[in-house]
PDB file of N, CA and C in Angstrom:
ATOM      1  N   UNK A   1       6.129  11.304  -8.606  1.00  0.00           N
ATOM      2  CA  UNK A   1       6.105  11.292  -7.141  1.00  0.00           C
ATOM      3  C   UNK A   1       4.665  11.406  -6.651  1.00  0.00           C
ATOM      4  N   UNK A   2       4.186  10.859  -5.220  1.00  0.00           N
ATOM      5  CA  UNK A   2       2.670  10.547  -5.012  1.00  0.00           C
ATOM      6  C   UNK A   2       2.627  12.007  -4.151  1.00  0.00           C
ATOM      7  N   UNK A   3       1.539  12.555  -4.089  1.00  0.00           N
ATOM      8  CA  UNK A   3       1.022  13.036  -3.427  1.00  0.00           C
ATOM      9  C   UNK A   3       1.175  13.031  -1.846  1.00  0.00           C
ATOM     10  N   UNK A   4       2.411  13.766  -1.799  1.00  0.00           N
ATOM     11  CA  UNK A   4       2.367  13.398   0.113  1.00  0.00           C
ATOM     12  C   UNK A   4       1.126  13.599   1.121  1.00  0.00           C
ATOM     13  N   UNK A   5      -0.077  14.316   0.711  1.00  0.00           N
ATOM     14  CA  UNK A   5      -0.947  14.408   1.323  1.00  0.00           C
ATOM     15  C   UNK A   5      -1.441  13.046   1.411  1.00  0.00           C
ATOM     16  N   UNK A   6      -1.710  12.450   0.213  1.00  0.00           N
ATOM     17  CA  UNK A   6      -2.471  11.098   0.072  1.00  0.00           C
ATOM     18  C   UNK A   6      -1.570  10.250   0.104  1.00  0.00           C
ATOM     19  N   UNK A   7      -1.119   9.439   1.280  1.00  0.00           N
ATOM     20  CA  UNK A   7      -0.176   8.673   2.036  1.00  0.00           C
ATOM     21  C   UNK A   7      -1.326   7.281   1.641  1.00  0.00           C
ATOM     22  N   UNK A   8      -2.285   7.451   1.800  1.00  0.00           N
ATOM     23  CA  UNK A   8      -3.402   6.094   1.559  1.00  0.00           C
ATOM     24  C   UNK A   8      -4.205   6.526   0.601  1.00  0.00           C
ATOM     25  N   UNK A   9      -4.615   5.447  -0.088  1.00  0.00           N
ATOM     26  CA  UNK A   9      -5.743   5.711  -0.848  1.00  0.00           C
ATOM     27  C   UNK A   9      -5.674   4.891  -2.147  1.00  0.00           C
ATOM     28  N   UNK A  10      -6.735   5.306  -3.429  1.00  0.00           N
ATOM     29  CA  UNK A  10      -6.856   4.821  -4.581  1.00  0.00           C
ATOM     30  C   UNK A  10      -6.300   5.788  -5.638  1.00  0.00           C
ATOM     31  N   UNK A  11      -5.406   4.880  -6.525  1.00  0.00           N
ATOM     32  CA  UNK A  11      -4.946   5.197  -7.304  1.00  0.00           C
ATOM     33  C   UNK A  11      -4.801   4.623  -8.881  1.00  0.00           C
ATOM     34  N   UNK A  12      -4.895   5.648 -10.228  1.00  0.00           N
ATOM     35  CA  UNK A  12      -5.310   5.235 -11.168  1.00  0.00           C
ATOM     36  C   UNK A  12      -4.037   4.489 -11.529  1.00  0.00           C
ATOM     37  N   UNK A  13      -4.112   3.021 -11.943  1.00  0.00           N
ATOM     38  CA  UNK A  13      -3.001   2.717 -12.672  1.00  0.00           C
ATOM     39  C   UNK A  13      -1.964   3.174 -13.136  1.00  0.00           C
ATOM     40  N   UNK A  14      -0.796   2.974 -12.932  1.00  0.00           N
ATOM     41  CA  UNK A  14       0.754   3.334 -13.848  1.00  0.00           C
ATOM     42  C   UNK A  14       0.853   4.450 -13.318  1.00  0.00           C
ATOM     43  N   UNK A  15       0.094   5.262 -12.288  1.00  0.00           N
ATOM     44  CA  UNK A  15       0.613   6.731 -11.773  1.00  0.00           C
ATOM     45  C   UNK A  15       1.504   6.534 -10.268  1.00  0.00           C
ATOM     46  N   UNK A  16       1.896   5.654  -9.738  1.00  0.00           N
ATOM     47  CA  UNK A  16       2.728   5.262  -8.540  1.00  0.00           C
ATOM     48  C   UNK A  16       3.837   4.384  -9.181  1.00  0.00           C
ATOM     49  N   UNK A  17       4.641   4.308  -8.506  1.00  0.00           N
ATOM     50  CA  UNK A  17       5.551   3.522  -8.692  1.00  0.00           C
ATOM     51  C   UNK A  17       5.890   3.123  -7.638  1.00  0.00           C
ATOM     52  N   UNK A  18       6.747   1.850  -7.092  1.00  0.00           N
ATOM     53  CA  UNK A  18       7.037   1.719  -5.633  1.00  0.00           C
ATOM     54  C   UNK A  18       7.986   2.304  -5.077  1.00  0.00           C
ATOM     55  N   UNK A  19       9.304   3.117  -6.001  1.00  0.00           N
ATOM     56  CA  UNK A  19      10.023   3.315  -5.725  1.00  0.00           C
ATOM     57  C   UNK A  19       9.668   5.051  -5.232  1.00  0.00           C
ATOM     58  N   UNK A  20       8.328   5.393  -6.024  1.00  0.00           N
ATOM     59  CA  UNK A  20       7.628   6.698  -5.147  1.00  0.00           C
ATOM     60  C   UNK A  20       7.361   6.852  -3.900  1.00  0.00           C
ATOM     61  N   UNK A  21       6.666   5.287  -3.609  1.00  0.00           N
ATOM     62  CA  UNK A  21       6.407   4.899  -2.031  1.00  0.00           C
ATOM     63  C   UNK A  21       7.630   5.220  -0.955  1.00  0.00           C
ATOM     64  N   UNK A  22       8.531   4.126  -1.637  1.00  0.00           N
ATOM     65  CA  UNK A  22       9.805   4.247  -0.918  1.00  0.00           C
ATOM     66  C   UNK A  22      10.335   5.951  -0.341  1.00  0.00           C
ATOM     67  N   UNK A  23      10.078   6.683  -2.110  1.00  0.00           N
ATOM     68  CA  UNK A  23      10.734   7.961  -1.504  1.00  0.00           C
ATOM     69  C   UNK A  23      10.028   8.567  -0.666  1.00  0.00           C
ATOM     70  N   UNK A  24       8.398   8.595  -0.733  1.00  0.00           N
ATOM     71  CA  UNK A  24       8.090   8.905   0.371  1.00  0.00           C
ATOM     72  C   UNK A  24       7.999   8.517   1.792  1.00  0.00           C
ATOM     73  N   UNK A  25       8.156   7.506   2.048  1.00  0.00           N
ATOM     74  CA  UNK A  25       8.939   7.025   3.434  1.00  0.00           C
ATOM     75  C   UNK A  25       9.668   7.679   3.826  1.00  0.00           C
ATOM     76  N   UNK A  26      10.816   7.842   3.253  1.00  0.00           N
ATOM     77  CA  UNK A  26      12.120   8.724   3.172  1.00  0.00           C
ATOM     78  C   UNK A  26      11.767  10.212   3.961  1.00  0.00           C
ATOM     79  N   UNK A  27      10.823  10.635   3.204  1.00  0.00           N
ATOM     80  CA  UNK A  27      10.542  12.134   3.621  1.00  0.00           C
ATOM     81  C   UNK A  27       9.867  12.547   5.088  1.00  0.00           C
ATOM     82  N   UNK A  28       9.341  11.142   5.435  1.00  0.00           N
ATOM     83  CA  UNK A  28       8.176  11.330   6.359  1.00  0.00           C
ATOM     84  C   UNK A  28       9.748  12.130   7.248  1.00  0.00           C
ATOM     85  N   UNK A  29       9.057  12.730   8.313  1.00  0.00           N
ATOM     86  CA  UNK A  29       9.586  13.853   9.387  1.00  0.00           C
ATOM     87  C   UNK A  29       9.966  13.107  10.204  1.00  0.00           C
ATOM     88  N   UNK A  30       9.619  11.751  11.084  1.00  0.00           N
ATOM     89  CA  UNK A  30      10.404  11.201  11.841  1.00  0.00           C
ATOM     90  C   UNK A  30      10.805   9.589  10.829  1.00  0.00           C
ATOM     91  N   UNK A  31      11.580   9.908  10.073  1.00  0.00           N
ATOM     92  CA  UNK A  31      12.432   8.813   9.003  1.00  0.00           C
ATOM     93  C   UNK A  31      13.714   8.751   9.863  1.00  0.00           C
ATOM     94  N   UNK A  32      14.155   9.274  10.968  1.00  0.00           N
ATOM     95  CA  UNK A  32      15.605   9.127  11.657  1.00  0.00           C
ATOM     96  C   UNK A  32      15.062   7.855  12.820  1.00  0.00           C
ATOM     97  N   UNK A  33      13.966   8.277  13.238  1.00  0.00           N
ATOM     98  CA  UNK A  33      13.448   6.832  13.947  1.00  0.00           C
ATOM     99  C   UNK A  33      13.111   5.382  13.549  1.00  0.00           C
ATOM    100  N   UNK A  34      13.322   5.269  12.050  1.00  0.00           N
ATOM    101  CA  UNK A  34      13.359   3.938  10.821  1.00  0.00           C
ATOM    102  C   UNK A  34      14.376   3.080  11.328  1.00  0.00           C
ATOM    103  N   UNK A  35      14.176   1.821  11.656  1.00  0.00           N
ATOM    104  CA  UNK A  35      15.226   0.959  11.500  1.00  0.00           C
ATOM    105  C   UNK A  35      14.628  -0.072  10.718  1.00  0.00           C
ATOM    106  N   UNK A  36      13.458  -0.270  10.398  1.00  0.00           N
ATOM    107  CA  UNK A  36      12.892  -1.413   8.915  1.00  0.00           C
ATOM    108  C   UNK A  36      11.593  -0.964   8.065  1.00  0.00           C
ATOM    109  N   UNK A  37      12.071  -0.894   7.056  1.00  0.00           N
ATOM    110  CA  UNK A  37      10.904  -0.892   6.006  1.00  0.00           C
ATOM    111  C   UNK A  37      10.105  -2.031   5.170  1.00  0.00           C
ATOM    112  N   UNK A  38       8.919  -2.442   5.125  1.00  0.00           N
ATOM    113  CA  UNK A  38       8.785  -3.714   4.990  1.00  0.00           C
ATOM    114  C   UNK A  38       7.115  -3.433   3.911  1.00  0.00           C
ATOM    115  N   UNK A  39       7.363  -4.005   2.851  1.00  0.00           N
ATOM    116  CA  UNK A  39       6.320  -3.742   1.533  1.00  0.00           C
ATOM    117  C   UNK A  39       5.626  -4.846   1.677  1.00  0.00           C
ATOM    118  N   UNK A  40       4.461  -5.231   1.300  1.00  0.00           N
ATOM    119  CA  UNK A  40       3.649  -6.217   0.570  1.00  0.00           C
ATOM    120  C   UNK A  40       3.246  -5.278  -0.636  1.00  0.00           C
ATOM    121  N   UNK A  41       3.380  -6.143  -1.596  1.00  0.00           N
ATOM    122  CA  UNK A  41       2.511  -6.094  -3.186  1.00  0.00           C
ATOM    123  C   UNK A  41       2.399  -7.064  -3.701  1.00  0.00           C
ATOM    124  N   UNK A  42       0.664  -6.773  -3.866  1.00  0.00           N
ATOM    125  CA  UNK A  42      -0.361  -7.328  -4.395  1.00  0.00           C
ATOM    126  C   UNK A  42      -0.632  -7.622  -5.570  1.00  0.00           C
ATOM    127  N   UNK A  43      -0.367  -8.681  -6.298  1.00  0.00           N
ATOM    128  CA  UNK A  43      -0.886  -8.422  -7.833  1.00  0.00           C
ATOM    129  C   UNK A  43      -1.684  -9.748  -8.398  1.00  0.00           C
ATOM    130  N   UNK A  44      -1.714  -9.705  -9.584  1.00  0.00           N
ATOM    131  CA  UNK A  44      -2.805 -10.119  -9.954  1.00  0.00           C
ATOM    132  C   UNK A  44      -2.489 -12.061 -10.357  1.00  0.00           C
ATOM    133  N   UNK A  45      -3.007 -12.483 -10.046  1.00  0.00           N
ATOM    134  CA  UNK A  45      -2.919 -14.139  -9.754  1.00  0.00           C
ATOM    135  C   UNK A  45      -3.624 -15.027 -11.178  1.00  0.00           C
ATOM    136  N   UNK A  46      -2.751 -15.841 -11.891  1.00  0.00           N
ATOM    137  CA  UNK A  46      -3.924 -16.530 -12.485  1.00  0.00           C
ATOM    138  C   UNK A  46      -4.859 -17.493 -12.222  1.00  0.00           C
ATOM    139  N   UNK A  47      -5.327 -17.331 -10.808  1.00  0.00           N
ATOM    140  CA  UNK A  47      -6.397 -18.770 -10.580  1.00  0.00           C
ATOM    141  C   UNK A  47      -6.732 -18.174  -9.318  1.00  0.00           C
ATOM    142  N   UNK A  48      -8.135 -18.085  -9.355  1.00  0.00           N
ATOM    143  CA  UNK A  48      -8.929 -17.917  -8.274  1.00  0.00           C
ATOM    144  C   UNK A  48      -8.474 -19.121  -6.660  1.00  0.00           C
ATOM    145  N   UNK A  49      -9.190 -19.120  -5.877  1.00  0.00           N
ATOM    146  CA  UNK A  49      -8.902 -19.575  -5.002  1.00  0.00           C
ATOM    147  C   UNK A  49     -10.073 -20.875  -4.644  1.00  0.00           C
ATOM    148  N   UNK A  50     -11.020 -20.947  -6.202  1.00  0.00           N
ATOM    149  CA  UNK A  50     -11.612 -22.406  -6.272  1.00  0.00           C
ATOM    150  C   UNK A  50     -10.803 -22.689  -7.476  1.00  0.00           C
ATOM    151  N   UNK A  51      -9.586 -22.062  -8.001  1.00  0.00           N
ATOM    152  CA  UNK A  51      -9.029 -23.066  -9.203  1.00  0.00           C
ATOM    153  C   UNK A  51      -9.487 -22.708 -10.476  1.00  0.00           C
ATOM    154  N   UNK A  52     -10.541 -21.490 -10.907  1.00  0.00           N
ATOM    155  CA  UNK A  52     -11.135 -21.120 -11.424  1.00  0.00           C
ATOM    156  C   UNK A  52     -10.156 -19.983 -12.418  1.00  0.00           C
ATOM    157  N   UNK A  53     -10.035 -20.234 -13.728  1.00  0.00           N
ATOM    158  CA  UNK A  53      -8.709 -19.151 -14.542  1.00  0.00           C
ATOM    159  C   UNK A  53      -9.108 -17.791 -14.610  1.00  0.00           C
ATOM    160  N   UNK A  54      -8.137 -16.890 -14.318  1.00  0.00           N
ATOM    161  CA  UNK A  54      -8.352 -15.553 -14.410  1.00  0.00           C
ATOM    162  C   UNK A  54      -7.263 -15.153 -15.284  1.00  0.00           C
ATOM    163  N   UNK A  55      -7.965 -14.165 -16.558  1.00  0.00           N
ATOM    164  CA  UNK A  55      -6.749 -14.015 -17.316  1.00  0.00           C
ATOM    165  C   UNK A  55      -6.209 -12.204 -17.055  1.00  0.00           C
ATOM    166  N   UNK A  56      -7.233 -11.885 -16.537  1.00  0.00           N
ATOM    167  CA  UNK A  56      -6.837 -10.425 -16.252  1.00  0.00           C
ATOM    168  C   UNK A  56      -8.382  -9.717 -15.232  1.00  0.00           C
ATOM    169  N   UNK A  57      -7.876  -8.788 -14.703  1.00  0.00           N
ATOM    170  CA  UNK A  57      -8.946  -8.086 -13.736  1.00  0.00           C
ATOM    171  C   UNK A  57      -9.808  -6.294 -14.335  1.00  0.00           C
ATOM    172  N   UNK A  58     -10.203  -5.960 -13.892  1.00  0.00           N
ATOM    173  CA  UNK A  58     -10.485  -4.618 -14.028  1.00  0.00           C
ATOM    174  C   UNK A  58     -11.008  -4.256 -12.783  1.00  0.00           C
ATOM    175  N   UNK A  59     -10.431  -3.046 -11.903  1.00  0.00           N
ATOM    176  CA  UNK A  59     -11.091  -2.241 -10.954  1.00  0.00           C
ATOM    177  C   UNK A  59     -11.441  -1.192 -10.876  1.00  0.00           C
ATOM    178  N   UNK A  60     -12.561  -0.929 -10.349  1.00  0.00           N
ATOM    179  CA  UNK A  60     -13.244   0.417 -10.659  1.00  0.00           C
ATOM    180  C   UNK A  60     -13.535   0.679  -8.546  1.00  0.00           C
ATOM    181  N   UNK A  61     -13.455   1.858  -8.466  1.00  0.00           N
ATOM    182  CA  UNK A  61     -13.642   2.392  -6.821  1.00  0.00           C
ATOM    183  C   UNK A  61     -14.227   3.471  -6.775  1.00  0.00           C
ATOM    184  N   UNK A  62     -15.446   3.755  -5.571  1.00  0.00           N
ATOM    185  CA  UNK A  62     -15.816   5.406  -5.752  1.00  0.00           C
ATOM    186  C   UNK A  62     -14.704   5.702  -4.285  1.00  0.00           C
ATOM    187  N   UNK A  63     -13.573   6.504  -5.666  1.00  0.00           N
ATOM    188  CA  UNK A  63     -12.648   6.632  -4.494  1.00  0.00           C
ATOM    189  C   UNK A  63     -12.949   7.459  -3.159  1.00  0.00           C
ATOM    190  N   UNK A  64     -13.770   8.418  -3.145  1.00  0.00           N
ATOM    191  CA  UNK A  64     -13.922   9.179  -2.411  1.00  0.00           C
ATOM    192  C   UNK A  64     -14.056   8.373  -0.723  1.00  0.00           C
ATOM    193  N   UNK A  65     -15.178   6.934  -1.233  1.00  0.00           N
ATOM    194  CA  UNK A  65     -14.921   6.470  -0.014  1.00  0.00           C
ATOM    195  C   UNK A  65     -13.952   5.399   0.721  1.00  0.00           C
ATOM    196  N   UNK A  66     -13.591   4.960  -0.491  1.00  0.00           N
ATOM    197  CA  UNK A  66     -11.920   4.062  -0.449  1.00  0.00           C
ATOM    198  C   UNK A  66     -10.747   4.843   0.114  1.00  0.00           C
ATOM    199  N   UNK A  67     -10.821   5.911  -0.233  1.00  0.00           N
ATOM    200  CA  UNK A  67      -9.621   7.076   0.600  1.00  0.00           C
ATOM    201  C   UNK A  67     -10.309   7.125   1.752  1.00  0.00           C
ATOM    202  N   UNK A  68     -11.315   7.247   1.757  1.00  0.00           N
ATOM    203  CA  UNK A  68     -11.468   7.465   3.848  1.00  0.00           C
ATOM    204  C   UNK A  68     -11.539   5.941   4.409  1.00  0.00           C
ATOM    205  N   UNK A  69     -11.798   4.915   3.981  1.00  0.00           N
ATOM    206  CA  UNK A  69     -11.595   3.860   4.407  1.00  0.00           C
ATOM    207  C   UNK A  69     -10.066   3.267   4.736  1.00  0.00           C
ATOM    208  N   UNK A  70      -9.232   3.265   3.866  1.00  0.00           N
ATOM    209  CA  UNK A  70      -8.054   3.372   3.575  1.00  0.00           C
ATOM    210  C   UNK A  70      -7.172   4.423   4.548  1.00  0.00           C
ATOM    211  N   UNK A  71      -7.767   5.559   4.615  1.00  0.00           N
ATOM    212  CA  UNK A  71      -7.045   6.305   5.527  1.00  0.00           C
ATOM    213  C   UNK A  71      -7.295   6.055   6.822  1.00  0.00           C
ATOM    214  N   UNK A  72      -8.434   5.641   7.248  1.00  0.00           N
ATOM    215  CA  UNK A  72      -8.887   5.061   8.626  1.00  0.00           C
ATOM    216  C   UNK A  72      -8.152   3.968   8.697  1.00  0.00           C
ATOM    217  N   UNK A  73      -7.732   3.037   8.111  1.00  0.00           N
ATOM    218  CA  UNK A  73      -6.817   1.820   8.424  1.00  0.00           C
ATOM    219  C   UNK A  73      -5.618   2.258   8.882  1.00  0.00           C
ATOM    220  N   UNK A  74      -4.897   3.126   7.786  1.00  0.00           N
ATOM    221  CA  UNK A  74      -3.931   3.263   8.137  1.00  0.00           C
ATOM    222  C   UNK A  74      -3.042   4.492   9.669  1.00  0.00           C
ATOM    223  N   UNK A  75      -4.806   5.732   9.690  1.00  0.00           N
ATOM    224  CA  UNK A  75      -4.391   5.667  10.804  1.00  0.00           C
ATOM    225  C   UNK A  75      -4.282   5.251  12.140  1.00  0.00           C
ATOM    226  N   UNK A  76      -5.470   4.059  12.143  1.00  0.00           N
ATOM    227  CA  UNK A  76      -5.159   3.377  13.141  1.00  0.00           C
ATOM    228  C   UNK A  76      -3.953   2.457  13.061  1.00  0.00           C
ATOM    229  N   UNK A  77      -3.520   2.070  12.180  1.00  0.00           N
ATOM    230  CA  UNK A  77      -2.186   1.244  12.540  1.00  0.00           C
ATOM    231  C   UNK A  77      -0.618   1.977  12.869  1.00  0.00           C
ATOM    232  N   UNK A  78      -0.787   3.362  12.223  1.00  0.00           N
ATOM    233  CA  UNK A  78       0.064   4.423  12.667  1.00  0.00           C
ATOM    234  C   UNK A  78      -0.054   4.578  14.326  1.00  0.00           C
ATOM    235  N   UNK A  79      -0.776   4.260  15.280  1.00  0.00           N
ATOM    236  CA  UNK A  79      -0.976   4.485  16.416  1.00  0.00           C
ATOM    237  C   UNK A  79      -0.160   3.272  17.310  1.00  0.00           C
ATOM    238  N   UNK A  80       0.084   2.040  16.739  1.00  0.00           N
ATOM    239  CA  UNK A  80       0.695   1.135  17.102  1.00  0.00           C
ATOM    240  C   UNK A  80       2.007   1.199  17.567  1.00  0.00           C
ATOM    241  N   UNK A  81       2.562   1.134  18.486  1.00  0.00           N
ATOM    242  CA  UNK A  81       3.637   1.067  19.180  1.00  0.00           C
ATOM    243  C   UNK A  81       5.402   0.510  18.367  1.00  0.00           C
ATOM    244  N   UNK A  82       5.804   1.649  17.963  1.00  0.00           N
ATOM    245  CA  UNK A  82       6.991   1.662  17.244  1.00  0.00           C
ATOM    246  C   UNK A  82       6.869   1.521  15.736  1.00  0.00           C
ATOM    247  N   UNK A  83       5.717   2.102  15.369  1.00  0.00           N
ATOM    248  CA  UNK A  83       4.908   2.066  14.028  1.00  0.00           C
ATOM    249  C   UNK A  83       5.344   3.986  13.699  1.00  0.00           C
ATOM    250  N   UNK A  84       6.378   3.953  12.604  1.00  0.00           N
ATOM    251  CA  UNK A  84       6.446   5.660  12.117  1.00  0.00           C
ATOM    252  C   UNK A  84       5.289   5.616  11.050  1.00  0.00           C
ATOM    253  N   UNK A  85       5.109   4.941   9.898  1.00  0.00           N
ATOM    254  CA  UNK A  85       4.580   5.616   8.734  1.00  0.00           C
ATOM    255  C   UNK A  85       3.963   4.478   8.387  1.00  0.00           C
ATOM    256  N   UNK A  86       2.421   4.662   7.790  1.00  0.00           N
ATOM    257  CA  UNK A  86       1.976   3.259   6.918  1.00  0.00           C
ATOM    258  C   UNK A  86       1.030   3.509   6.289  1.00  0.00           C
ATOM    259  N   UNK A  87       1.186   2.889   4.917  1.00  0.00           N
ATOM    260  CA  UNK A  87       0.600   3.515   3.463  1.00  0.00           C
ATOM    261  C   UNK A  87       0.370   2.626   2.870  1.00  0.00           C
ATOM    262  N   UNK A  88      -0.883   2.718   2.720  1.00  0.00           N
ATOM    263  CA  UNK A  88      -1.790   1.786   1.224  1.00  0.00           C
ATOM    264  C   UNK A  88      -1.929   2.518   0.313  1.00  0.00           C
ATOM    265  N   UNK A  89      -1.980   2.003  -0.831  1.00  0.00           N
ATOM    266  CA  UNK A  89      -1.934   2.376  -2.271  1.00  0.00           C
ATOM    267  C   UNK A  89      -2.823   1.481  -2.642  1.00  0.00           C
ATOM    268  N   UNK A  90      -4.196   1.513  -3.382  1.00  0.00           N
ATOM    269  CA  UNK A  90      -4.835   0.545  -4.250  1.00  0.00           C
ATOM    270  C   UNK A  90      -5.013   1.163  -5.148  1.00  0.00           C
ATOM    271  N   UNK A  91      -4.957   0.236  -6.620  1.00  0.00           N
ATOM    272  CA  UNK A  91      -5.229   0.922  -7.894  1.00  0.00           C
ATOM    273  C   UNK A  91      -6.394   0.319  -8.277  1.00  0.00           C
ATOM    274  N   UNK A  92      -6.323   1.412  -9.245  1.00  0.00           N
ATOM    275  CA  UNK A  92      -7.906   1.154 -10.446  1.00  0.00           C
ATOM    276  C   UNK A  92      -7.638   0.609 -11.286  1.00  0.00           C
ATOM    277  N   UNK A  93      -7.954   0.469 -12.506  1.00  0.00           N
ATOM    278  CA  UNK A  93      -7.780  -0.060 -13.756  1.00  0.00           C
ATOM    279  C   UNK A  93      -8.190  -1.313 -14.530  1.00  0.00           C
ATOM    280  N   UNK A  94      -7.464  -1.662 -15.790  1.00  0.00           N
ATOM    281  CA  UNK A  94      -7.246  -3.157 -16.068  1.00  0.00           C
ATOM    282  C   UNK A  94      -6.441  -3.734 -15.808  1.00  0.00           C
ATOM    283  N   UNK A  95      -5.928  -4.623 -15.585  1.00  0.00           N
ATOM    284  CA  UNK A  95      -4.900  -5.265 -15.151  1.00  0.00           C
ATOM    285  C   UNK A  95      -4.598  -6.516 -15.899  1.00  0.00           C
ATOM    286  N   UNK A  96      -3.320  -7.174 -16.286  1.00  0.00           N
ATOM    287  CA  UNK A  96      -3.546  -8.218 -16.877  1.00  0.00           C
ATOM    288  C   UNK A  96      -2.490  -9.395 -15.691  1.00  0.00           C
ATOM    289  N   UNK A  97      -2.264 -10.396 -15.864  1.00  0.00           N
ATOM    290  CA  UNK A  97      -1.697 -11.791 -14.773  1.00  0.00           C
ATOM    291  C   UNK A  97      -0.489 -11.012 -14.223  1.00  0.00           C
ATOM    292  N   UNK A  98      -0.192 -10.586 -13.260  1.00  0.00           N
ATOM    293  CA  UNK A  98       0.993 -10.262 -12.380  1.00  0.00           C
ATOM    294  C   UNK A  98       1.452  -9.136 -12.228  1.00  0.00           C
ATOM    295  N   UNK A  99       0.299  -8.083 -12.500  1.00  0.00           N
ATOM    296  CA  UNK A  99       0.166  -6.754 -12.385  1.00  0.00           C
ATOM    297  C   UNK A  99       0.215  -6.097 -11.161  1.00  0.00           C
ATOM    298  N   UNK A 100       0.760  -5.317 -10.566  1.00  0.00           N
ATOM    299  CA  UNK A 100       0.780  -4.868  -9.308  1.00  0.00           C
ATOM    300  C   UNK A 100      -0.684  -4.059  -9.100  1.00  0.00           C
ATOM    301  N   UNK A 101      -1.774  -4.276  -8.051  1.00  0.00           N
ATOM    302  CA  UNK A 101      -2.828  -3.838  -8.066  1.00  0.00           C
ATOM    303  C   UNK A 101      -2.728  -3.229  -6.478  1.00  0.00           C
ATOM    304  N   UNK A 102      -1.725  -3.586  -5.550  1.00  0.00           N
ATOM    305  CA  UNK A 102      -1.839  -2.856  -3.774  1.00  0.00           C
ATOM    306  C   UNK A 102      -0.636  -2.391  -3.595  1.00  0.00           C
ATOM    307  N   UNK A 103      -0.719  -1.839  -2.840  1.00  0.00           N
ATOM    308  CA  UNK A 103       1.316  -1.699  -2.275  1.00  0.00           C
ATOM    309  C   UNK A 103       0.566  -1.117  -0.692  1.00  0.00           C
ATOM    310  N   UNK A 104       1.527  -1.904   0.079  1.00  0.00           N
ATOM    311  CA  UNK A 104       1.389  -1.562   1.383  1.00  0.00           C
ATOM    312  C   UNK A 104       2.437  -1.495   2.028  1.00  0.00           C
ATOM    313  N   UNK A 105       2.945  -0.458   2.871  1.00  0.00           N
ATOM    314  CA  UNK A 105       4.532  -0.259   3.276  1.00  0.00           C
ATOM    315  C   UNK A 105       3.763   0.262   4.656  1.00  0.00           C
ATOM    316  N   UNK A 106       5.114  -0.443   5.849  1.00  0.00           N
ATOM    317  CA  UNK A 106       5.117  -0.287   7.623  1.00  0.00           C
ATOM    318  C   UNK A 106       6.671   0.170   7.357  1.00  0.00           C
ATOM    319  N   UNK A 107       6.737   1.281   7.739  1.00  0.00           N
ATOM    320  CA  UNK A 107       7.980   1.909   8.673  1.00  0.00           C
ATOM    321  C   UNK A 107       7.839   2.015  10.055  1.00  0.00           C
ATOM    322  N   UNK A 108       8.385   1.237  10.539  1.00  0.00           N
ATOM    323  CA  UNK A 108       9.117   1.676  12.248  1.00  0.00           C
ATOM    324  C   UNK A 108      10.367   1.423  12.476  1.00  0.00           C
ATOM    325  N   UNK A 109      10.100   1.184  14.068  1.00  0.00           N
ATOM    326  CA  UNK A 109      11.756   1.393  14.648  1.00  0.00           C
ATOM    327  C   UNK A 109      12.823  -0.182  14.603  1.00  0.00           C
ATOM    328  N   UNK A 110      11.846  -1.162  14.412  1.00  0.00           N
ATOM    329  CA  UNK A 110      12.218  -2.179  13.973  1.00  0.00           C
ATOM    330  C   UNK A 110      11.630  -3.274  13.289  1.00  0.00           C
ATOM    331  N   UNK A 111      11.758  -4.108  12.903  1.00  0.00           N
ATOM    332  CA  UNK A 111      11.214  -5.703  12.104  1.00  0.00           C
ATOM    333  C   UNK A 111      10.149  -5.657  12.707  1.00  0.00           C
ATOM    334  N   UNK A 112      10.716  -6.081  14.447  1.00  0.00           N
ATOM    335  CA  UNK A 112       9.604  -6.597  15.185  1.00  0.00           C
ATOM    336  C   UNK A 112       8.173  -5.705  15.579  1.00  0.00           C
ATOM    337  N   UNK A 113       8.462  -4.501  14.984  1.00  0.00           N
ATOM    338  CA  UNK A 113       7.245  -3.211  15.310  1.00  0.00           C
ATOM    339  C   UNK A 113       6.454  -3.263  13.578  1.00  0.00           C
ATOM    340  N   UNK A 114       7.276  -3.625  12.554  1.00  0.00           N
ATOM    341  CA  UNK A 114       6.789  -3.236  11.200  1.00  0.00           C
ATOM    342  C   UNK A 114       5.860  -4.918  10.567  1.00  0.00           C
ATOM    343  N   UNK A 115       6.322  -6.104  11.227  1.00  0.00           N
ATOM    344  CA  UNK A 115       6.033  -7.181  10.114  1.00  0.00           C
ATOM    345  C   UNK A 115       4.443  -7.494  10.916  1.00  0.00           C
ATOM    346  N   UNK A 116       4.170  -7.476  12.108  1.00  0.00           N
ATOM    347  CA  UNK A 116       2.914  -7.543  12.358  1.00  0.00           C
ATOM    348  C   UNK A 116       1.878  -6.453  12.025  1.00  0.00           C
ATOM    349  N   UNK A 117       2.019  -5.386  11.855  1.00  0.00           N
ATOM    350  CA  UNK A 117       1.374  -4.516  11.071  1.00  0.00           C
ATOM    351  C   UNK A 117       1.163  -4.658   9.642  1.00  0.00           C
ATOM    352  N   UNK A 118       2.265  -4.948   9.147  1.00  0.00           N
ATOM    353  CA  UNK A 118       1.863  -5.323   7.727  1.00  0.00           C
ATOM    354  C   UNK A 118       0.752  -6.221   7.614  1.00  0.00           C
ATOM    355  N   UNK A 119       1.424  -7.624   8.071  1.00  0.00           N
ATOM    356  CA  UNK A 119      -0.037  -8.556   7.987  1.00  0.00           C
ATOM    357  C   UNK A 119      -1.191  -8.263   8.159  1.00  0.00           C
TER     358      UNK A 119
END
């Protein structure tokens, strides 16, 4: 289970799971005001975006300032109108082709409050 303090931030490989994310959604204090939950995850692609092969990644972060960056995103998008909860997750590590490397989850009160935030 993640760290409910650290709702955003960087994280070392294989220590999240999404279904951690999920539960923490669950917990947030106004979860009775949820009517959609809506994920993007990020992972790892084999071909750059000139066409160029990628067979695997490695990320390295000085998390210290990726968590305050990360947390500044997300609390400004928490301020958004029918927006309950919203959490980035980026990991570190190696990674090899189709590895989950982001997870980003919008809880609000509906679709129409959660899918433009995500984007």
């Amino acid at each position: 289970m993640i760290d409910l303090v650290k709702h955003c931030g960087v994280h070392k490989k294989g220590t999240l799971k999404l279904e951690d994310v999920l539960d923490s959604v669950r917990q947030h204090p106004d979860y009775s005001k949820v009517g959609a939950v809506a994920f993007f995850v990020g992972t790892v692609r084999g071909e750059t975006a000139k066409g160029e092969v990628v067979k695997g990644l490695e990320l390295e972060a000085y998390e210290e300032k990726a968590d305050e960056v990360l947390e500044k995103i997300c609390h400004e998008l928490k301020a958004k109108k029918g927006v309950v909860d919203v959490q980035v997750h980026h990991f570190t590590g190696k990674f090899d082709l189709g590895e989950d490397l982001v997870y980003v989850v919008v809880a609000g009160g509906h679709r129409g409050d959660v899918f433009p935030v995500l984007r």
